[in-house]
PDB file of N, CA and C in Angstrom:
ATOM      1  N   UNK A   1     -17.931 -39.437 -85.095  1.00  0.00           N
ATOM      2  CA  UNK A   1     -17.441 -40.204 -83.977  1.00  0.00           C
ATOM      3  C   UNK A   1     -16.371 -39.404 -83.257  1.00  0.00           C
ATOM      4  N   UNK A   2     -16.881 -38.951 -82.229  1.00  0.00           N
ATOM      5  CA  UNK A   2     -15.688 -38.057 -81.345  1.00  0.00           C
ATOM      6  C   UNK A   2     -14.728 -38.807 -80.471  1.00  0.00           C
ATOM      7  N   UNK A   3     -13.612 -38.568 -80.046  1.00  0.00           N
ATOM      8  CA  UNK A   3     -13.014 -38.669 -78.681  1.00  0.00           C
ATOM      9  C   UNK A   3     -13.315 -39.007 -77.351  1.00  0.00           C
ATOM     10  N   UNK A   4     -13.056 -39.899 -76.394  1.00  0.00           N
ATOM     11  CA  UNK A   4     -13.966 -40.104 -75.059  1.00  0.00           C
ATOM     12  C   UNK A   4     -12.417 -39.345 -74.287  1.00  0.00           C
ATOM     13  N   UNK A   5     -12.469 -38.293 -74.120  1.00  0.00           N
ATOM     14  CA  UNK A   5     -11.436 -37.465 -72.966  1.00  0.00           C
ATOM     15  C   UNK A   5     -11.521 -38.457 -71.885  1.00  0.00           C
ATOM     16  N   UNK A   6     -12.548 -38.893 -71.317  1.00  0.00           N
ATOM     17  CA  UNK A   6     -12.406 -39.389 -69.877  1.00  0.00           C
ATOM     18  C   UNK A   6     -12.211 -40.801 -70.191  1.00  0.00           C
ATOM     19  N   UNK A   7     -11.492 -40.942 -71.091  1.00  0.00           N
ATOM     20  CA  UNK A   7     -11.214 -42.839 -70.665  1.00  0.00           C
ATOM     21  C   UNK A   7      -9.838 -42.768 -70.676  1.00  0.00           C
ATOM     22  N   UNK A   8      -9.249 -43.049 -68.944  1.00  0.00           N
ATOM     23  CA  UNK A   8      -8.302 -43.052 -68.854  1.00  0.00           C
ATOM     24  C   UNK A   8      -7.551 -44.500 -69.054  1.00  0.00           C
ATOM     25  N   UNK A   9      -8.295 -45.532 -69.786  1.00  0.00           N
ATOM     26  CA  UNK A   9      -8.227 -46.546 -69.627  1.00  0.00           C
ATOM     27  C   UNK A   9      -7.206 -46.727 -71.016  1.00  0.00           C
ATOM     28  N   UNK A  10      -7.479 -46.000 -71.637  1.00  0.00           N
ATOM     29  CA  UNK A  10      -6.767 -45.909 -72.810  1.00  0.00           C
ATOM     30  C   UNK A  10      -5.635 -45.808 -73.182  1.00  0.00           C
ATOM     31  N   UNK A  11      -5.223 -44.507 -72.292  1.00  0.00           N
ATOM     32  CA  UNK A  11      -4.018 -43.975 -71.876  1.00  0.00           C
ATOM     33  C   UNK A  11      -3.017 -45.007 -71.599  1.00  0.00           C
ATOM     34  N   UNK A  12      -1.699 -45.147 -73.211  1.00  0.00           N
ATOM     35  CA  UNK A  12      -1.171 -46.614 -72.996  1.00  0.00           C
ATOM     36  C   UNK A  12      -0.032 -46.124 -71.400  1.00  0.00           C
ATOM     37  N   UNK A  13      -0.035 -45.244 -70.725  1.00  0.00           N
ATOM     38  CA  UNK A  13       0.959 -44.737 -69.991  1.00  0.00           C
ATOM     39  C   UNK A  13       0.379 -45.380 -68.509  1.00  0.00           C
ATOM     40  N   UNK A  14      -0.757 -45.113 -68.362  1.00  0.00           N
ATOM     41  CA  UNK A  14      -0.867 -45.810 -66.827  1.00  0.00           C
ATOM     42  C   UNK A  14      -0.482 -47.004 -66.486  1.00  0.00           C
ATOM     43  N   UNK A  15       0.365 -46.919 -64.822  1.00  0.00           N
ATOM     44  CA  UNK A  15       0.836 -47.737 -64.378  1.00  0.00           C
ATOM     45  C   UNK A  15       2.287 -47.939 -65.113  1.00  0.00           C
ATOM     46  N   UNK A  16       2.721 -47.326 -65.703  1.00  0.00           N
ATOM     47  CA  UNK A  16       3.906 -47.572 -66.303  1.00  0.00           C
ATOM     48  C   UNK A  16       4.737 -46.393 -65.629  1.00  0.00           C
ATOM     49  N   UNK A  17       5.940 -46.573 -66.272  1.00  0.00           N
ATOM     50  CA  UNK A  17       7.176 -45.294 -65.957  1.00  0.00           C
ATOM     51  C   UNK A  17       7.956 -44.695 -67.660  1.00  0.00           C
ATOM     52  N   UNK A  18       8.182 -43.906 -67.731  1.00  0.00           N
ATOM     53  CA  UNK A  18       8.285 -43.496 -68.620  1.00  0.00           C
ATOM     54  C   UNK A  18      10.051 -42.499 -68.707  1.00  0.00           C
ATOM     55  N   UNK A  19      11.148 -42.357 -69.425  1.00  0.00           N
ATOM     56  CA  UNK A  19      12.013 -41.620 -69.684  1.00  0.00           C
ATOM     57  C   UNK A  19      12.111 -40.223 -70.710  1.00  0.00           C
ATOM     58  N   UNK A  20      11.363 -38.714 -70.381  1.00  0.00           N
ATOM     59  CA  UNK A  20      11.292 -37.999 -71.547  1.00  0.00           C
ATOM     60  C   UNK A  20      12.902 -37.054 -71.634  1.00  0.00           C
ATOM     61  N   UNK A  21      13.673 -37.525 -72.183  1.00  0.00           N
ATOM     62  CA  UNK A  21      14.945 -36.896 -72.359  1.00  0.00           C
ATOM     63  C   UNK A  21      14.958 -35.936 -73.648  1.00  0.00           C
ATOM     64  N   UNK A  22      15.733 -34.609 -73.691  1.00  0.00           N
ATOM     65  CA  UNK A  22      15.750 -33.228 -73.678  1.00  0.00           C
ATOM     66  C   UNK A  22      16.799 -33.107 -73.901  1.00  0.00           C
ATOM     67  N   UNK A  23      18.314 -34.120 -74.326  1.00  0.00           N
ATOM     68  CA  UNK A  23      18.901 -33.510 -74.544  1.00  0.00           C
ATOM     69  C   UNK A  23      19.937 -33.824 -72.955  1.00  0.00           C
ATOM     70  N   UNK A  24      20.536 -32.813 -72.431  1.00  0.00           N
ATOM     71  CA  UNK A  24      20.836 -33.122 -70.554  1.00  0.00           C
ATOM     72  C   UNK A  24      19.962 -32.566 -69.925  1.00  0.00           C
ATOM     73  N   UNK A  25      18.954 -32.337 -70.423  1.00  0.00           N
ATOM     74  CA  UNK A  25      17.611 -32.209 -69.452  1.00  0.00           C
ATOM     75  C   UNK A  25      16.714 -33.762 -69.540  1.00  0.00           C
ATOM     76  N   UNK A  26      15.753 -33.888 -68.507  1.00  0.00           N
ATOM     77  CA  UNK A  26      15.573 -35.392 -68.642  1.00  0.00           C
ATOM     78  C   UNK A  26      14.452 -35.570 -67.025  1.00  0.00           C
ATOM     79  N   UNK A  27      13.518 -36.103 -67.923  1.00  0.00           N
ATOM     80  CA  UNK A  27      12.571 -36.584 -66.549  1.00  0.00           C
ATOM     81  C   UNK A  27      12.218 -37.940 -66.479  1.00  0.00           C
ATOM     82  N   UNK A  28      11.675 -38.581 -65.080  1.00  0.00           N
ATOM     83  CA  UNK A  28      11.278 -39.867 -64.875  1.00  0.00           C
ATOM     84  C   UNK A  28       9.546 -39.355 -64.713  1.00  0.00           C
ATOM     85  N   UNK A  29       8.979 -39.977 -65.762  1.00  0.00           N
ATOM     86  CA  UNK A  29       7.421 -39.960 -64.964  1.00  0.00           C
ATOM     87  C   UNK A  29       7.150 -41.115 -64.469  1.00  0.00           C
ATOM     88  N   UNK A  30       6.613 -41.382 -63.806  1.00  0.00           N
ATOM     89  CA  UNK A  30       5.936 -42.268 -63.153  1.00  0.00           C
ATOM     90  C   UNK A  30       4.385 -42.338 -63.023  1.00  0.00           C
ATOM     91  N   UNK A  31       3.489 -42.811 -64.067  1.00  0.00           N
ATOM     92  CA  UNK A  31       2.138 -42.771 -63.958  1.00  0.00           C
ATOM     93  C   UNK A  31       1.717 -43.877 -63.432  1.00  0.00           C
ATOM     94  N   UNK A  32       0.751 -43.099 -62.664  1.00  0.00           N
ATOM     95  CA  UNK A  32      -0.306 -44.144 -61.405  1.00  0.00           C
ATOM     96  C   UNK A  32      -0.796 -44.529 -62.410  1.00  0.00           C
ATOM     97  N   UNK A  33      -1.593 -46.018 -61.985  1.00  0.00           N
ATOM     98  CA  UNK A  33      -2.633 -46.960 -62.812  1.00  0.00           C
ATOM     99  C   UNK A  33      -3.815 -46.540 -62.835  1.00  0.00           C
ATOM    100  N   UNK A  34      -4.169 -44.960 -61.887  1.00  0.00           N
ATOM    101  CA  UNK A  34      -5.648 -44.654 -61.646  1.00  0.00           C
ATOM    102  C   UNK A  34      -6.149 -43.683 -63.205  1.00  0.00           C
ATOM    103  N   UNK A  35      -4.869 -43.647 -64.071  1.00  0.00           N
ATOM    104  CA  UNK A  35      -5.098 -42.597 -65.179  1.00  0.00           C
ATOM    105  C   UNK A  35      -5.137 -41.467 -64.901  1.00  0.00           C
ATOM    106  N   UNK A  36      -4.828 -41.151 -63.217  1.00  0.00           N
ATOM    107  CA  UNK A  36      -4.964 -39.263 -63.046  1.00  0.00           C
ATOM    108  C   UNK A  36      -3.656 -38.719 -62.554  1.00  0.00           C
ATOM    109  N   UNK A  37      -2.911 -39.306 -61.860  1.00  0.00           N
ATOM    110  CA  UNK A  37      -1.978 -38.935 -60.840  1.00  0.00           C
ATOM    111  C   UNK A  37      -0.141 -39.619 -61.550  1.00  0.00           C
ATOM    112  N   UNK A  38       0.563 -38.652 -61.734  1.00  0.00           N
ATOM    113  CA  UNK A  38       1.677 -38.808 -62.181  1.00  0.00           C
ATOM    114  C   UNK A  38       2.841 -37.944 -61.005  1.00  0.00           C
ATOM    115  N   UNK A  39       4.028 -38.953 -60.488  1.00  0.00           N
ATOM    116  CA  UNK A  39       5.336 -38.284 -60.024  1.00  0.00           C
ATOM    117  C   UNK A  39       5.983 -38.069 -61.339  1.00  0.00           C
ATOM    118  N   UNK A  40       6.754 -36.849 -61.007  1.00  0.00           N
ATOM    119  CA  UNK A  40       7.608 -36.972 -61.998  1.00  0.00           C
ATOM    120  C   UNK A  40       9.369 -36.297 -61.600  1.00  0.00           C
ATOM    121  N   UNK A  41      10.813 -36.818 -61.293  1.00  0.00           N
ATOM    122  CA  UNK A  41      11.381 -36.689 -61.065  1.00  0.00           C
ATOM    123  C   UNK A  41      12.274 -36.297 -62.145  1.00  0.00           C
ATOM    124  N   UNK A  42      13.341 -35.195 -62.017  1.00  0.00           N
ATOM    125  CA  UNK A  42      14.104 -34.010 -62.860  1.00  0.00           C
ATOM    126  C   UNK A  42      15.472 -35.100 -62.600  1.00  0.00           C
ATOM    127  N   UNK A  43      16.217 -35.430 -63.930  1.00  0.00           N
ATOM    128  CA  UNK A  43      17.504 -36.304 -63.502  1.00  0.00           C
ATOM    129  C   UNK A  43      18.206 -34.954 -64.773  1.00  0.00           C
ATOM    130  N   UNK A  44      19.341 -35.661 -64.918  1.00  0.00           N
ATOM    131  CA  UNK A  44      19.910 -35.244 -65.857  1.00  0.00           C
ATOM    132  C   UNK A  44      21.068 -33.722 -65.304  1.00  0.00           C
ATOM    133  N   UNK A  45      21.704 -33.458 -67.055  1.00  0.00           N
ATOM    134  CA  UNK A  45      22.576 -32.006 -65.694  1.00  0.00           C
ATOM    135  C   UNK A  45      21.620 -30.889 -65.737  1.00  0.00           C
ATOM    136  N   UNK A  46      20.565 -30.940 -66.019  1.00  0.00           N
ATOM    137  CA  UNK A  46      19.877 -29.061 -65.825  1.00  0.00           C
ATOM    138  C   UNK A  46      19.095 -30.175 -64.730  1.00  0.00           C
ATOM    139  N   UNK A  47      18.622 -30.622 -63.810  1.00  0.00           N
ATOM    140  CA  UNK A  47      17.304 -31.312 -62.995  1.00  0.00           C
ATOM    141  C   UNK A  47      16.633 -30.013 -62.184  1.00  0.00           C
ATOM    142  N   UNK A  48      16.430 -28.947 -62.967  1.00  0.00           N
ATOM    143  CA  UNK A  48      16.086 -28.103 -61.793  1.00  0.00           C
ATOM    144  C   UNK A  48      14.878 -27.345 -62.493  1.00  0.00           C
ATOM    145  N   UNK A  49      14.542 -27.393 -63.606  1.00  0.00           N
ATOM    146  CA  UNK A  49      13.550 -27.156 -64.628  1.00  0.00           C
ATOM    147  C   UNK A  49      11.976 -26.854 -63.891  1.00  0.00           C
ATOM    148  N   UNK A  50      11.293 -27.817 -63.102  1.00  0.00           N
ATOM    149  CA  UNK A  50      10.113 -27.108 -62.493  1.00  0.00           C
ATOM    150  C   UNK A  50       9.714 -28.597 -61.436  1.00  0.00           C
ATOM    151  N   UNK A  51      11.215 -29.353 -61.221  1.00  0.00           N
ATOM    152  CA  UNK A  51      10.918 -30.205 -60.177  1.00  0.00           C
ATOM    153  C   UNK A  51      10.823 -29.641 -58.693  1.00  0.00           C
ATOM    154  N   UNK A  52      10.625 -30.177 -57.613  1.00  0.00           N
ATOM    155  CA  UNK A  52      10.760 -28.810 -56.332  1.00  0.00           C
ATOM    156  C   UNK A  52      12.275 -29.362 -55.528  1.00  0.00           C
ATOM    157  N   UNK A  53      12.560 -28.711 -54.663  1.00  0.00           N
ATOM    158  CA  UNK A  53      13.455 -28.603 -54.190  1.00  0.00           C
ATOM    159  C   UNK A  53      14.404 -30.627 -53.950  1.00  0.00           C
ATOM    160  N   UNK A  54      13.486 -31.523 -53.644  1.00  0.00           N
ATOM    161  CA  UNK A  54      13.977 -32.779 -53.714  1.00  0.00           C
ATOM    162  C   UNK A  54      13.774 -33.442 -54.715  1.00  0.00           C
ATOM    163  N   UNK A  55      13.618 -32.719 -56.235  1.00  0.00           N
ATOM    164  CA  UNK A  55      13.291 -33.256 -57.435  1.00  0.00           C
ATOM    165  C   UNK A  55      12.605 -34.083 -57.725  1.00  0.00           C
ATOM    166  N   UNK A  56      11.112 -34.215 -57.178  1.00  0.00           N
ATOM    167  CA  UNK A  56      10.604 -34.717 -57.640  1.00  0.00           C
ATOM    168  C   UNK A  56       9.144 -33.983 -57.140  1.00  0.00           C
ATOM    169  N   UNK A  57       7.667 -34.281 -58.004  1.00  0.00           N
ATOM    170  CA  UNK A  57       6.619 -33.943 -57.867  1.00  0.00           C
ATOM    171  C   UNK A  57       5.439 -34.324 -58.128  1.00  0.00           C
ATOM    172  N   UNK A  58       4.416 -34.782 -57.354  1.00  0.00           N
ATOM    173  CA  UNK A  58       3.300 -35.695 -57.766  1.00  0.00           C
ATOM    174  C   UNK A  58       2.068 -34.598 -57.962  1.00  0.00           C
ATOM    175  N   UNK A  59       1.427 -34.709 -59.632  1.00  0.00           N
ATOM    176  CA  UNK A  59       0.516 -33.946 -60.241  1.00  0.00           C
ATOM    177  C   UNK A  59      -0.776 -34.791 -60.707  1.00  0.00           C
ATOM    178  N   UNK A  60      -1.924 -34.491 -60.461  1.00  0.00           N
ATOM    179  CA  UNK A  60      -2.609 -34.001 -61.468  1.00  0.00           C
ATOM    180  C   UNK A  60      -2.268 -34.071 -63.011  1.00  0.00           C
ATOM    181  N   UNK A  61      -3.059 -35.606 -63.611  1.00  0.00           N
ATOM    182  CA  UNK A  61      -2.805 -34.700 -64.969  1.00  0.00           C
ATOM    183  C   UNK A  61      -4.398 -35.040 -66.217  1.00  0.00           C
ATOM    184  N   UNK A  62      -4.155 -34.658 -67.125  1.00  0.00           N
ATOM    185  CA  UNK A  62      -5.413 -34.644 -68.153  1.00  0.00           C
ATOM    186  C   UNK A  62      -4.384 -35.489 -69.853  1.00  0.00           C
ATOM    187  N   UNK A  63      -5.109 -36.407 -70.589  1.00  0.00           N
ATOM    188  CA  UNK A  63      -4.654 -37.249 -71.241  1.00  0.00           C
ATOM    189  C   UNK A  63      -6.086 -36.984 -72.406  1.00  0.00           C
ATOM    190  N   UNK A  64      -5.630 -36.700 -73.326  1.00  0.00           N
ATOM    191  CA  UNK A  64      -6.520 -36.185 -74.562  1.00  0.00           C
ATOM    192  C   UNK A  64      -6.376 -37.066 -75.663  1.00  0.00           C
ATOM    193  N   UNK A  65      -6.982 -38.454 -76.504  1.00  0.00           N
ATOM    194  CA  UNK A  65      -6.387 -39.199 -77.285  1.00  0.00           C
ATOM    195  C   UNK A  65      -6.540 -38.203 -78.580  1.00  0.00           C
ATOM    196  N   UNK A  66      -5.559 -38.075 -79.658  1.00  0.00           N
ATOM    197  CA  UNK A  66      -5.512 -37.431 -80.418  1.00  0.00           C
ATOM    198  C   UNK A  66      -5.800 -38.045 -81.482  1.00  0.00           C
ATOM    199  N   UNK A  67      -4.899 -39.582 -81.847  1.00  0.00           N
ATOM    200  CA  UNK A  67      -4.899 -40.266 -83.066  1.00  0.00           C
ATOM    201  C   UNK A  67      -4.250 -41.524 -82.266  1.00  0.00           C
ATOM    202  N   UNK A  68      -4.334 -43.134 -82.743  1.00  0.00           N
ATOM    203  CA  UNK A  68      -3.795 -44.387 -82.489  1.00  0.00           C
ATOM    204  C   UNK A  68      -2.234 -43.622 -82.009  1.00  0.00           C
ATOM    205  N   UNK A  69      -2.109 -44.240 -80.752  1.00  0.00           N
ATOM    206  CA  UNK A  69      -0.848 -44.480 -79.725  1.00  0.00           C
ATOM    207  C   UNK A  69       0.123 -42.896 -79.751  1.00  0.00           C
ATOM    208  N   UNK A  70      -0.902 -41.241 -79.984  1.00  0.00           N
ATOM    209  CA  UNK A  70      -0.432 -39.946 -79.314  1.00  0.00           C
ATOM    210  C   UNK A  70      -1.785 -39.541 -78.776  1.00  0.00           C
ATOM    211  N   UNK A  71      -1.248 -38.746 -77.930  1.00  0.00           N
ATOM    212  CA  UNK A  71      -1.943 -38.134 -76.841  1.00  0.00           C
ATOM    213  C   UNK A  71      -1.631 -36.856 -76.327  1.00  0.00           C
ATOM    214  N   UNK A  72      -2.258 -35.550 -76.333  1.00  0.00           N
ATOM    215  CA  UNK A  72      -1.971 -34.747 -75.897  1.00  0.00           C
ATOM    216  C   UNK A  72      -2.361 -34.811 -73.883  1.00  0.00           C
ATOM    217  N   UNK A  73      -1.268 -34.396 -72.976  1.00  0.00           N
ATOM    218  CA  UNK A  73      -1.323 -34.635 -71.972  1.00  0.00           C
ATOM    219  C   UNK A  73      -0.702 -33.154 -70.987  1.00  0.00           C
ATOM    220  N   UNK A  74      -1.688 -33.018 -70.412  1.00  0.00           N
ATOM    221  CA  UNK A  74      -1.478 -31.310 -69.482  1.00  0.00           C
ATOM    222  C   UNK A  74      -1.319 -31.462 -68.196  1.00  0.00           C
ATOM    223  N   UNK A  75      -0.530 -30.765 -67.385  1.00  0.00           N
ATOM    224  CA  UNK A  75      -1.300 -30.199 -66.480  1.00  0.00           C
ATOM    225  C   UNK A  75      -0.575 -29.005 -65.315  1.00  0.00           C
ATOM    226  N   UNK A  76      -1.133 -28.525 -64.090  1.00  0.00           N
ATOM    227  CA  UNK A  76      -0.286 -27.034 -63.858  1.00  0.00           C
ATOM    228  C   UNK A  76       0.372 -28.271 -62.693  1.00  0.00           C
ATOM    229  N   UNK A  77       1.668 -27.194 -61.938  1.00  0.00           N
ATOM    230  CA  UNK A  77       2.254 -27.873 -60.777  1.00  0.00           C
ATOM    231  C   UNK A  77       2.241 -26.946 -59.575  1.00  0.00           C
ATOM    232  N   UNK A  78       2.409 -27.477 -58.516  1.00  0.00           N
ATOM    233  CA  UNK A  78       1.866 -26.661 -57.733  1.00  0.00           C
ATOM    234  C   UNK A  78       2.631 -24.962 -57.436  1.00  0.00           C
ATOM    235  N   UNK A  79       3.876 -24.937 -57.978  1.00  0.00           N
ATOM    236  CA  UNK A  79       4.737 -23.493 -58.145  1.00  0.00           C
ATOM    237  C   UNK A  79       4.180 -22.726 -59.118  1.00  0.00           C
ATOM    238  N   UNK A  80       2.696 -23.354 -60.057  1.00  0.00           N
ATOM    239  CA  UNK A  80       2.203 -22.285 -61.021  1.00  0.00           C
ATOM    240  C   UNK A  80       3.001 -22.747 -62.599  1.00  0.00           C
ATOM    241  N   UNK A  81       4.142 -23.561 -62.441  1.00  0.00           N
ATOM    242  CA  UNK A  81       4.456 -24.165 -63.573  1.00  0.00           C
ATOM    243  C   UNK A  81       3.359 -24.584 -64.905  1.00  0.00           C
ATOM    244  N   UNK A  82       3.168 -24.732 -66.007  1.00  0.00           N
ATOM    245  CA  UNK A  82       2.222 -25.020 -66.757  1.00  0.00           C
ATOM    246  C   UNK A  82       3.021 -25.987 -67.802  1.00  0.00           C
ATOM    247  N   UNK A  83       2.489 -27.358 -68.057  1.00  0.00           N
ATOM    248  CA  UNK A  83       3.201 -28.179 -69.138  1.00  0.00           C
ATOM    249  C   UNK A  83       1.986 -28.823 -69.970  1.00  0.00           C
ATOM    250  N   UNK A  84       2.578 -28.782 -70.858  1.00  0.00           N
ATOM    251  CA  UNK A  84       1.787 -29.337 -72.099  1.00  0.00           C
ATOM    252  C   UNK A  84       2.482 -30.247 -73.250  1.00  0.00           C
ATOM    253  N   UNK A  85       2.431 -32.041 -73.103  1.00  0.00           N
ATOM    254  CA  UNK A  85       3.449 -32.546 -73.638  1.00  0.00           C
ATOM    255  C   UNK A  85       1.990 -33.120 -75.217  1.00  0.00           C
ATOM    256  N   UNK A  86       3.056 -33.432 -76.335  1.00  0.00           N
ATOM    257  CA  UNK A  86       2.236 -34.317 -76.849  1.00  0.00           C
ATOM    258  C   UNK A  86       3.243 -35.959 -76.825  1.00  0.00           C
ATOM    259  N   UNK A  87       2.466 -36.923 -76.526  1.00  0.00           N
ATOM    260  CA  UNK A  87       3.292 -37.948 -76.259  1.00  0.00           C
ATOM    261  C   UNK A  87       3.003 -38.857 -77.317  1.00  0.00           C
ATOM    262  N   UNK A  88       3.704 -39.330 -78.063  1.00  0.00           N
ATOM    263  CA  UNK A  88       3.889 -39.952 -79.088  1.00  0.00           C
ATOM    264  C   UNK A  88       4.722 -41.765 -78.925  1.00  0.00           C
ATOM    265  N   UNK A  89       3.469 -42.178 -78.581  1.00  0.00           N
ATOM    266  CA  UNK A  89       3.637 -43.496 -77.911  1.00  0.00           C
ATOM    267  C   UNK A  89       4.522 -44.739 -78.957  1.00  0.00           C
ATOM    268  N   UNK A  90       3.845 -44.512 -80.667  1.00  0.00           N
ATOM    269  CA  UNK A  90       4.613 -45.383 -81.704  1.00  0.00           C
ATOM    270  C   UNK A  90       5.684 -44.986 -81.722  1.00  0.00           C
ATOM    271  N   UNK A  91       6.214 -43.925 -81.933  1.00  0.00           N
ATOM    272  CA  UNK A  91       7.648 -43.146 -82.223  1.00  0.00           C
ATOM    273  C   UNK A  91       8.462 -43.151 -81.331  1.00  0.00           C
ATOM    274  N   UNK A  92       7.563 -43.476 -80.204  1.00  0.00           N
ATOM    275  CA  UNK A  92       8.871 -42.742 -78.625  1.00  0.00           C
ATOM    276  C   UNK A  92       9.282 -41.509 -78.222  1.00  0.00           C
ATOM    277  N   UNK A  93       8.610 -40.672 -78.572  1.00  0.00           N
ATOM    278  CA  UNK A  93       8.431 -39.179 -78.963  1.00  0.00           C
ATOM    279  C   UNK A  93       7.738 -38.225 -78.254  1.00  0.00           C
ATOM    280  N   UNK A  94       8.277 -37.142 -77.516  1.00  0.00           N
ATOM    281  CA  UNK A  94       7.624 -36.401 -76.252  1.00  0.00           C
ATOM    282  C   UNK A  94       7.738 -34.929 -77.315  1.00  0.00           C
ATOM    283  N   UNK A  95       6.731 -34.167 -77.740  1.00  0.00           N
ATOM    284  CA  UNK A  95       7.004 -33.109 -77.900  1.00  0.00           C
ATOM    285  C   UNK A  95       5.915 -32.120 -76.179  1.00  0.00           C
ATOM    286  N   UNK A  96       7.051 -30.880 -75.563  1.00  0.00           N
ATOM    287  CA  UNK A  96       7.086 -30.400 -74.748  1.00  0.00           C
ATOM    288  C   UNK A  96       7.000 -28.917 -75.041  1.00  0.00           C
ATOM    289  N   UNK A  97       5.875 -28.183 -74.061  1.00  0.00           N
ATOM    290  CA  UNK A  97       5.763 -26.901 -74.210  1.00  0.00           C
ATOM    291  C   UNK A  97       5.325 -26.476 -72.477  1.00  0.00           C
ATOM    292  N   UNK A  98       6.846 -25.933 -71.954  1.00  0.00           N
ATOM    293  CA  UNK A  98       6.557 -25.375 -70.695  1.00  0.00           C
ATOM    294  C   UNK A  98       6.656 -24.251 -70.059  1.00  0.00           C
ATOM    295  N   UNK A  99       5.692 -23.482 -69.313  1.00  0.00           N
ATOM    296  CA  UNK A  99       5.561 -22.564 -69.215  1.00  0.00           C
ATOM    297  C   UNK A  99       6.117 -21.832 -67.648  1.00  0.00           C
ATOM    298  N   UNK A 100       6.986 -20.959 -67.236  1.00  0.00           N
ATOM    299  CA  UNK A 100       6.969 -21.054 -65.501  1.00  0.00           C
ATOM    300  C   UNK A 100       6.260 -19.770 -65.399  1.00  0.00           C
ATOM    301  N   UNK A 101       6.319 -19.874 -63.483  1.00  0.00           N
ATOM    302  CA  UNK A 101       5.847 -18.579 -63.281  1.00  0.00           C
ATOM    303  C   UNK A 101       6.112 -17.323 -63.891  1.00  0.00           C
ATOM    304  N   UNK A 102       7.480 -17.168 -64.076  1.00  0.00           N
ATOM    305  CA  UNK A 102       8.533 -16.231 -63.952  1.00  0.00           C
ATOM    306  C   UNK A 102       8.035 -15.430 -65.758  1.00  0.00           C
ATOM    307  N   UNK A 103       7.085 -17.222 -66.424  1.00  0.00           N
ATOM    308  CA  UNK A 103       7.148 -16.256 -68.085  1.00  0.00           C
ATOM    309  C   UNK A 103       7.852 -17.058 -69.025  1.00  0.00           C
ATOM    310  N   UNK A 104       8.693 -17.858 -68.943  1.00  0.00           N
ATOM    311  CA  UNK A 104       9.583 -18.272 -69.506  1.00  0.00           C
ATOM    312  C   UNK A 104       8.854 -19.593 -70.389  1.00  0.00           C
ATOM    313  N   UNK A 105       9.106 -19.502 -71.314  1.00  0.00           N
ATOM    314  CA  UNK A 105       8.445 -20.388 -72.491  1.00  0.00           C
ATOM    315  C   UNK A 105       9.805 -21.571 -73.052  1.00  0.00           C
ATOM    316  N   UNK A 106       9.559 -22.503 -73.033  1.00  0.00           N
ATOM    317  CA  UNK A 106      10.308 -23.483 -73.551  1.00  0.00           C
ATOM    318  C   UNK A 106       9.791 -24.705 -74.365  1.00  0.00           C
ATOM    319  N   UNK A 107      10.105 -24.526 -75.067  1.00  0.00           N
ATOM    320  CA  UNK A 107       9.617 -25.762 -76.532  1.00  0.00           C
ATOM    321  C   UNK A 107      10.644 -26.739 -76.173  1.00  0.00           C
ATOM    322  N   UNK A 108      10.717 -27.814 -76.196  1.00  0.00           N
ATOM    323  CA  UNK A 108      11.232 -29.143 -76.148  1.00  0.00           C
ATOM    324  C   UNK A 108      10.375 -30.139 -76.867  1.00  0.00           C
ATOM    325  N   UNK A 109      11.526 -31.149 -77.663  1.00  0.00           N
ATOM    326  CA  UNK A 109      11.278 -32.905 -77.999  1.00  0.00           C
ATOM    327  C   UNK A 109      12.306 -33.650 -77.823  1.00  0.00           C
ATOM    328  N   UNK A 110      12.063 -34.601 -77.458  1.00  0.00           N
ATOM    329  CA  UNK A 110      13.117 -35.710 -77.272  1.00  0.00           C
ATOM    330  C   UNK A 110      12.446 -36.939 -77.106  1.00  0.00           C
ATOM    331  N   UNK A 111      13.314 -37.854 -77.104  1.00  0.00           N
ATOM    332  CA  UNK A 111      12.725 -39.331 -77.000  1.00  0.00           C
ATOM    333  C   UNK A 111      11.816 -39.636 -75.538  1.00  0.00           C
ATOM    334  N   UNK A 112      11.072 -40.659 -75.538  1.00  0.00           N
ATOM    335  CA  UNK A 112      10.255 -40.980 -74.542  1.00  0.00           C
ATOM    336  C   UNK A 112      10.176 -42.590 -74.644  1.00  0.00           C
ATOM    337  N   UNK A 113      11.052 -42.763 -73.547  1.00  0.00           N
ATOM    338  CA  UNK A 113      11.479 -44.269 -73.402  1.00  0.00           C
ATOM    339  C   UNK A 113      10.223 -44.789 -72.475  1.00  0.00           C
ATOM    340  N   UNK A 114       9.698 -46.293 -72.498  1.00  0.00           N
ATOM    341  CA  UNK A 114       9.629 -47.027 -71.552  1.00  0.00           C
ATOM    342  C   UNK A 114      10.610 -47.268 -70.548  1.00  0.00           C
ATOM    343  N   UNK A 115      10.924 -47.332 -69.487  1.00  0.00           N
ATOM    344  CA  UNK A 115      11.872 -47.501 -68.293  1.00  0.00           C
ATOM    345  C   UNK A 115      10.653 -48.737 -67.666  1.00  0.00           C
ATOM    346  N   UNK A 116       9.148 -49.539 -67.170  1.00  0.00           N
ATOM    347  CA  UNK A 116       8.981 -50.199 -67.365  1.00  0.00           C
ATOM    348  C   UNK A 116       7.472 -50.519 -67.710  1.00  0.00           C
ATOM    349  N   UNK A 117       6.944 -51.643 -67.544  1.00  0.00           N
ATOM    350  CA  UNK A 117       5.380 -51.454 -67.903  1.00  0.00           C
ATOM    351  C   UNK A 117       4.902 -52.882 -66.856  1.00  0.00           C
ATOM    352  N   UNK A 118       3.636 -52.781 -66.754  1.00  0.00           N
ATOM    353  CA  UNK A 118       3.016 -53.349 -65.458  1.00  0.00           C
ATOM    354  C   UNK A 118       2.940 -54.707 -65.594  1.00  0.00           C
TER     355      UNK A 118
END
């Protein structure tokens, strides 16, 4: 019994907003209800990480169910940025692997709050 990748229906994140904090690094996602399309705004004191110039950025993304309530979730931004979170929906738990143009590799986890749900 495999995985259905394309059921975005699953994905407990759509239509919701989400808090993945880093520490004083710290983002707002904001996932659309369509299961594809996420803003995501840079708060915190570093906010400059791979948001664009008015901190904030609406992507493209891909949602992989792994096991009951984590999910591996990707996708590129339009500066060539590359992120790869696993989101850990029981725990509250964002583990983060981001990549920039420039090369620069950054491992991050931190909590992953609800902020609200639909």
């Amino acid at each position: 019994m495999g995985l259905n990748t394309n059921d975005a229906a699953a994905f407990p994140a759509r239509g919701r907003s989400y808090e993945a904090k880093f520490g004083d690094l710290a983002f707002r996602l904001d996932f659309d209800a369509d299961g594809k399309r996420m803003t995501f705004s840079a708060i915190g004191a570093k906010a400059s990480v791979s948001a664009n110039e008015s901190g904030s950025q609406t992507i493209s993304y891909t949602a992989v169910p792994i096991r009951p309530d984590v999910f591996l979730v990707y996708w590129q931004e339009a500066g060539g940025t590359t992120v790869t979170h696993v989101e850990d929906f029981g725990r509250n738990r964002v583990y983060s692997n981001i990549t920039t143009p420039e090369g620069t590799f950054l491992n991050l986890a931190g909590d992953f709050t609800p902020i609200s749900t639909p």
